[in-house]
N, C-alpha and C. Protein backbone atom coordinates (compact mmCIF):
# COMPACT_ATOMS: atom_id res chain seq x y z
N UNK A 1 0.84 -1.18 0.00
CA UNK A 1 0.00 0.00 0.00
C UNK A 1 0.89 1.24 0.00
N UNK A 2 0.73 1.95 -0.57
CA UNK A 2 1.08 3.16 -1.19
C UNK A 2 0.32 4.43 0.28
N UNK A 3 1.39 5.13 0.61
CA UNK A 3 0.86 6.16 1.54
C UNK A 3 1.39 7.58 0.96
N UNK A 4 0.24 8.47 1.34
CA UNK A 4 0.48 9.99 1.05
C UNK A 4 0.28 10.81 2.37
N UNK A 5 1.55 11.68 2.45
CA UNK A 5 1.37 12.13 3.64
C UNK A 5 0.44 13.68 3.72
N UNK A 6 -0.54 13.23 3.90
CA UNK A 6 -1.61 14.27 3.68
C UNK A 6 -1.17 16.15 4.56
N UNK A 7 -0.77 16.73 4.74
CA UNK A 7 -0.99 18.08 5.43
C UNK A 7 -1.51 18.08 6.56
N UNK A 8 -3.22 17.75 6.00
CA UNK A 8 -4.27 17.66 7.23
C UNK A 8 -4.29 16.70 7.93
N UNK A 9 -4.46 15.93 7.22
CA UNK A 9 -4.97 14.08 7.85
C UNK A 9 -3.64 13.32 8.36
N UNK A 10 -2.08 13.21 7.79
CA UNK A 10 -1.56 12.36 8.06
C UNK A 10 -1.32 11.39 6.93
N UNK A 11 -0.57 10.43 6.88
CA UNK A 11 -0.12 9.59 5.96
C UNK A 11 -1.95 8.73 6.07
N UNK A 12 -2.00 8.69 4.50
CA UNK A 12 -3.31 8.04 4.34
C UNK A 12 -3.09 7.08 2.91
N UNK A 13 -3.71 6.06 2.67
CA UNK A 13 -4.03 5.07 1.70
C UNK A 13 -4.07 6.18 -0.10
N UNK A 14 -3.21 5.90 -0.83
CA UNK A 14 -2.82 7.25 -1.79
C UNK A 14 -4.41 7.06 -2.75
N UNK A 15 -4.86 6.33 -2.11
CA UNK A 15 -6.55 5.91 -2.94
C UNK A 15 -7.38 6.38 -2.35
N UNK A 16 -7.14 7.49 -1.39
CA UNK A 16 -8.08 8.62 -0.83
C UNK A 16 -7.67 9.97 -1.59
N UNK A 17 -7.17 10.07 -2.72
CA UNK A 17 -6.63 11.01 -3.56
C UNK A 17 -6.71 11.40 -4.48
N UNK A 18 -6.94 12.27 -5.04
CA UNK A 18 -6.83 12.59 -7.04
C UNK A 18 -5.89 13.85 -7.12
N UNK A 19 -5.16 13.42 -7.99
CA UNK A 19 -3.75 14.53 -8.62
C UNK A 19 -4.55 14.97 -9.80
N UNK A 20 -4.60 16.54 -9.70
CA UNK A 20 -5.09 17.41 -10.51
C UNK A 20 -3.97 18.30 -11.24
N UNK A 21 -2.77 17.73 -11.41
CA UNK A 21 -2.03 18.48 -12.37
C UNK A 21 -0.80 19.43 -12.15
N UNK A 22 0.12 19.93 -12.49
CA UNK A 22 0.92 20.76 -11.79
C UNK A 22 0.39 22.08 -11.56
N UNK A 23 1.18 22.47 -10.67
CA UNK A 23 0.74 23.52 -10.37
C UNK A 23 1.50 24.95 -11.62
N UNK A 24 0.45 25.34 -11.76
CA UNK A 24 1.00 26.37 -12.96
C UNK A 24 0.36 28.17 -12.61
N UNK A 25 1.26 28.82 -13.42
CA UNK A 25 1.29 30.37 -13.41
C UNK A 25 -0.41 30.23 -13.85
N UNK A 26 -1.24 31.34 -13.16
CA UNK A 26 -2.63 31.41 -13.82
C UNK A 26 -2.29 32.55 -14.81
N UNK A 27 -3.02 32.48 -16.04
CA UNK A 27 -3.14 33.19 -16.80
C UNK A 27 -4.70 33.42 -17.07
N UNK A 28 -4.90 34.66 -17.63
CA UNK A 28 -5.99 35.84 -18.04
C UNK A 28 -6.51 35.16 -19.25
N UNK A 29 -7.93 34.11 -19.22
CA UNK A 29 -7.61 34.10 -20.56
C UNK A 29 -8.54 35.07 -21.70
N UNK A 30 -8.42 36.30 -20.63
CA UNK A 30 -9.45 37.51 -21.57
C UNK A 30 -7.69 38.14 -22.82
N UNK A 31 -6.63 37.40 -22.02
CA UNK A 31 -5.67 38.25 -22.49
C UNK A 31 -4.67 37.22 -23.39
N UNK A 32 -5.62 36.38 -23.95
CA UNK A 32 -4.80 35.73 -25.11
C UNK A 32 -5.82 35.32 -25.77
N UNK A 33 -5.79 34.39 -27.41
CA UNK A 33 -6.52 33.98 -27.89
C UNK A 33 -6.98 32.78 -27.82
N UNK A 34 -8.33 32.37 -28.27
CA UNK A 34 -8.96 30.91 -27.97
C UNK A 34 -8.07 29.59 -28.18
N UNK A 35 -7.10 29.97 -28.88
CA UNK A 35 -6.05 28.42 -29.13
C UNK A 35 -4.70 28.84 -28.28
N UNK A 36 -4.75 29.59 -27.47
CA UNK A 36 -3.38 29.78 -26.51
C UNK A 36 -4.30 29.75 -25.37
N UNK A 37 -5.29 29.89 -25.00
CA UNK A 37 -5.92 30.01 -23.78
C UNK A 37 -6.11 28.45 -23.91
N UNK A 38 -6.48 27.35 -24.83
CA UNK A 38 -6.81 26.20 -24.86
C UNK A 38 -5.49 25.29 -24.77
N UNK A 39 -4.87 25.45 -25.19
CA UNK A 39 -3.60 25.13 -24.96
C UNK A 39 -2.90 25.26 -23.71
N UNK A 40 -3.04 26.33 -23.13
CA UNK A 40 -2.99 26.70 -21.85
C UNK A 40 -3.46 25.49 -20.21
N UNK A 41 -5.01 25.21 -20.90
CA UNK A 41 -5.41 24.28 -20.07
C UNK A 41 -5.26 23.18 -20.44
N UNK A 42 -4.91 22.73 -21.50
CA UNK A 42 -5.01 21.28 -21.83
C UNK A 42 -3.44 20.62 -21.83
N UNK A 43 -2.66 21.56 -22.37
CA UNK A 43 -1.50 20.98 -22.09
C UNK A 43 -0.67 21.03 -20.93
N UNK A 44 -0.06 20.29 -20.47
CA UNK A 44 1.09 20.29 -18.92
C UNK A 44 2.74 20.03 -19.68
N UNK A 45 3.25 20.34 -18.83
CA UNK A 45 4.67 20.61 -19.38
C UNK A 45 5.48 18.83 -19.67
N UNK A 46 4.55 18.11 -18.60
CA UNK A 46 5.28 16.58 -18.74
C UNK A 46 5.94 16.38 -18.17
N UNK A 47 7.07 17.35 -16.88
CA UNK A 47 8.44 17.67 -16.65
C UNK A 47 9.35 15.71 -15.88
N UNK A 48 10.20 15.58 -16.83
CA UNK A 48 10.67 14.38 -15.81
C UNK A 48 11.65 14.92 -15.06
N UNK A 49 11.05 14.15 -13.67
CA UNK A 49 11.95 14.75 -12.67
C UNK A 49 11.41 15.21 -10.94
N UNK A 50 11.66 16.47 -10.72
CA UNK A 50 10.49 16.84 -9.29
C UNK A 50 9.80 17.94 -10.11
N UNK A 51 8.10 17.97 -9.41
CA UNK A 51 7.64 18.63 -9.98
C UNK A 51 6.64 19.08 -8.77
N UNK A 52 5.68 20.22 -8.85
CA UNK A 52 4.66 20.54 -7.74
C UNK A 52 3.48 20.30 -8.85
N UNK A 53 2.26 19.60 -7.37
CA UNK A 53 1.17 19.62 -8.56
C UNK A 53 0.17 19.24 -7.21
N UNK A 54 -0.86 19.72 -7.89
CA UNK A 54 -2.35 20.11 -7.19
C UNK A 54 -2.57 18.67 -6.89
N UNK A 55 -3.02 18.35 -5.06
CA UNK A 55 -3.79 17.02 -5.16
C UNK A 55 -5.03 17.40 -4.19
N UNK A 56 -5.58 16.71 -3.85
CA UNK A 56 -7.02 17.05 -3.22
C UNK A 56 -7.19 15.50 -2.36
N UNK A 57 -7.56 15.30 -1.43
CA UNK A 57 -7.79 14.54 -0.07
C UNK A 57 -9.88 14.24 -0.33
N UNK A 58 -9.92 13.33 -1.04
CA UNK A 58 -11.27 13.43 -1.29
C UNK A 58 -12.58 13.47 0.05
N UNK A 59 -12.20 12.59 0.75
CA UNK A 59 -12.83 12.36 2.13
C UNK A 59 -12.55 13.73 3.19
N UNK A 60 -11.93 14.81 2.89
CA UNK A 60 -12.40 15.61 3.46
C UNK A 60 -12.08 17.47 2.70
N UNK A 61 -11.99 17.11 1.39
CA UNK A 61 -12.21 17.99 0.46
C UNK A 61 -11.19 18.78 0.37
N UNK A 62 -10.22 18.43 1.21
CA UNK A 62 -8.81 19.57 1.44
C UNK A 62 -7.55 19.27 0.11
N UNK A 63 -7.33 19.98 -0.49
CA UNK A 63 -6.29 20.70 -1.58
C UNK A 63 -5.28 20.81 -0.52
N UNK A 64 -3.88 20.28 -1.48
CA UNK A 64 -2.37 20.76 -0.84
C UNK A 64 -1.80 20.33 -2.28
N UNK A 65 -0.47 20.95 -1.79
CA UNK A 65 0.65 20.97 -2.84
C UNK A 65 1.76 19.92 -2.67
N UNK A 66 1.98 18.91 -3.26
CA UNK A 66 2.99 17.72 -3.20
C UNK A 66 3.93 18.22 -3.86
N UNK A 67 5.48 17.38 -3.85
CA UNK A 67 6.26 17.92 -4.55
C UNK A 67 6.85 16.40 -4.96
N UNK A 68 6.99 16.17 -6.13
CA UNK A 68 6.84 14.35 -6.58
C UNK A 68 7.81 14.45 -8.01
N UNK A 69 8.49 13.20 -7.62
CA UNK A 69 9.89 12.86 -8.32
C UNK A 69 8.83 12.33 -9.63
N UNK A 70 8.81 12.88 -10.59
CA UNK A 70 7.91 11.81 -11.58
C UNK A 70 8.45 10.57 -12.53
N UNK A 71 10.02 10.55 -12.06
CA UNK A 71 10.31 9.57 -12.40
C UNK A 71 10.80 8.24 -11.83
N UNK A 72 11.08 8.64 -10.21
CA UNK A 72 10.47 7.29 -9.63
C UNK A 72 9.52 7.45 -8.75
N UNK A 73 8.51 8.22 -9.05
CA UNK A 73 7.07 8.38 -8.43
C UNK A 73 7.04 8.47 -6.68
N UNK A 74 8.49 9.15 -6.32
CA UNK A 74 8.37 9.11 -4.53
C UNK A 74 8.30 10.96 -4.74
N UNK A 75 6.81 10.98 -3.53
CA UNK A 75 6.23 11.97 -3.05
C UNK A 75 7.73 12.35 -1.94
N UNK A 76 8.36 13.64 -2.19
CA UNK A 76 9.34 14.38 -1.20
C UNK A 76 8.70 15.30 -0.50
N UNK A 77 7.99 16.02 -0.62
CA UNK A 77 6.99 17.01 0.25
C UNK A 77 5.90 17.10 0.07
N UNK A 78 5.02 17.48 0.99
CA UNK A 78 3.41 17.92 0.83
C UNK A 78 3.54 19.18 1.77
N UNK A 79 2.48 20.07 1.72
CA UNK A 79 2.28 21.59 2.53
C UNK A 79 0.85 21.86 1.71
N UNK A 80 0.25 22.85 2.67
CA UNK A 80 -0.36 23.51 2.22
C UNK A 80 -0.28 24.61 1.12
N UNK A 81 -1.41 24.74 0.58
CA UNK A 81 -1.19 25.76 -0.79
C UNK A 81 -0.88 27.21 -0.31
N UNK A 82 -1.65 27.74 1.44
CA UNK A 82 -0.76 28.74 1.43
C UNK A 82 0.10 29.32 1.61
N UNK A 83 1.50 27.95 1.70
CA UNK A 83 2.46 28.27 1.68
C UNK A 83 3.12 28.65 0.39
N UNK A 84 2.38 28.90 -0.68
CA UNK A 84 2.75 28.98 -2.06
C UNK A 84 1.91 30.75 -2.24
N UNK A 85 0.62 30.30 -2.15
CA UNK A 85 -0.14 31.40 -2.63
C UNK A 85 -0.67 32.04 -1.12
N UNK A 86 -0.40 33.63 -1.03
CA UNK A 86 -0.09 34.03 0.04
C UNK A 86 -2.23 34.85 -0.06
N UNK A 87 -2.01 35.17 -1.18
CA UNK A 87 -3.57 36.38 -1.35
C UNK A 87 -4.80 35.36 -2.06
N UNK A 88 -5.63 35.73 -1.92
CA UNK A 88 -6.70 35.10 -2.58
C UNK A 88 -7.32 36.10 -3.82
N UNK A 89 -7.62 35.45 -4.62
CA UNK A 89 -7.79 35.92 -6.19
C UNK A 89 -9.55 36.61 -5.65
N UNK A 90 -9.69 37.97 -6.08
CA UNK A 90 -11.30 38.76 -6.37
C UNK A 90 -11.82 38.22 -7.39
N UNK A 91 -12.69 37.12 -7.72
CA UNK A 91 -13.23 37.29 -8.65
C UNK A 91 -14.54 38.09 -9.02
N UNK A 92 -14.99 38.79 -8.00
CA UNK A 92 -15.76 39.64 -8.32
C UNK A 92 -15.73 40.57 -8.67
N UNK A 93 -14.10 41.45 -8.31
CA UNK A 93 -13.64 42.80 -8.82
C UNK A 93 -13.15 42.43 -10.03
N UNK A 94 -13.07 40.86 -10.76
CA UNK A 94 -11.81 40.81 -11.92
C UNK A 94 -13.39 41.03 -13.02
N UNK A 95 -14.31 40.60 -12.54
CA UNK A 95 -15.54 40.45 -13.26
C UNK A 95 -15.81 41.86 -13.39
N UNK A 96 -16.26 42.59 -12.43
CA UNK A 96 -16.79 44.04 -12.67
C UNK A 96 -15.70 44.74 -13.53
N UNK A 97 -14.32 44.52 -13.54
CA UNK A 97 -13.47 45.01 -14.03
C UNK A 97 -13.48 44.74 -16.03
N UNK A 98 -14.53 44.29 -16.16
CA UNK A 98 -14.58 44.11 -17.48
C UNK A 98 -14.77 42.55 -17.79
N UNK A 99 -14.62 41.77 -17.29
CA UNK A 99 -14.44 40.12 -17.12
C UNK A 99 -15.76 39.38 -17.41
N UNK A 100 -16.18 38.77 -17.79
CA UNK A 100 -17.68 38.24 -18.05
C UNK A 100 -18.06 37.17 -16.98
């Protein structure tokens, strides 16, 4: 059995989990066009090696940031995301600001 050392919870069964991708720069996509904004989300960089990437703790809905060798698949850190992202994004001022 495979363990992930969760943030919140503690080392847990890695089948209480879903990896949602690396973690990447957000971009505007009022501020590029429909095939760079699509591209944007659909493609990931692939990186072999260590990488950070979004996972989520399904059983109690909590998001953190792993930091995972992707080429022999050993998890080296987990933390919380706000040790990464310090402010929280307005989306209500980005909307009134012209944003749909």
């Amino acid at each position: 059995m495979k363990l992930m050392p969760c943030p919140l919870n503690g080392p847990r069964n890695i089948s209480e989990f879903a990896c949602a991708g690396e973690v990447a720069e957000l971009r505007d996509p009022a501020d590029c066009d429909d095939t760079s904004w699509a591209e944007h989300v659909i493609f990931s960089n692939n990186t072999a090696g260590v990488v950070r990437e979004w996972w989520f703790h399904t059983p109690t809905s909590y998001w953190f940031i792993a930091e995972r060798n992707t080429v022999t698949d050993e998890i080296l850190r987990t933390y919380p995301a706000g040790e990464v992202f310090k402010a929280r994004f307005d989306y209500a001022a980005a909307k009134d600001e012209g944003g749909k």
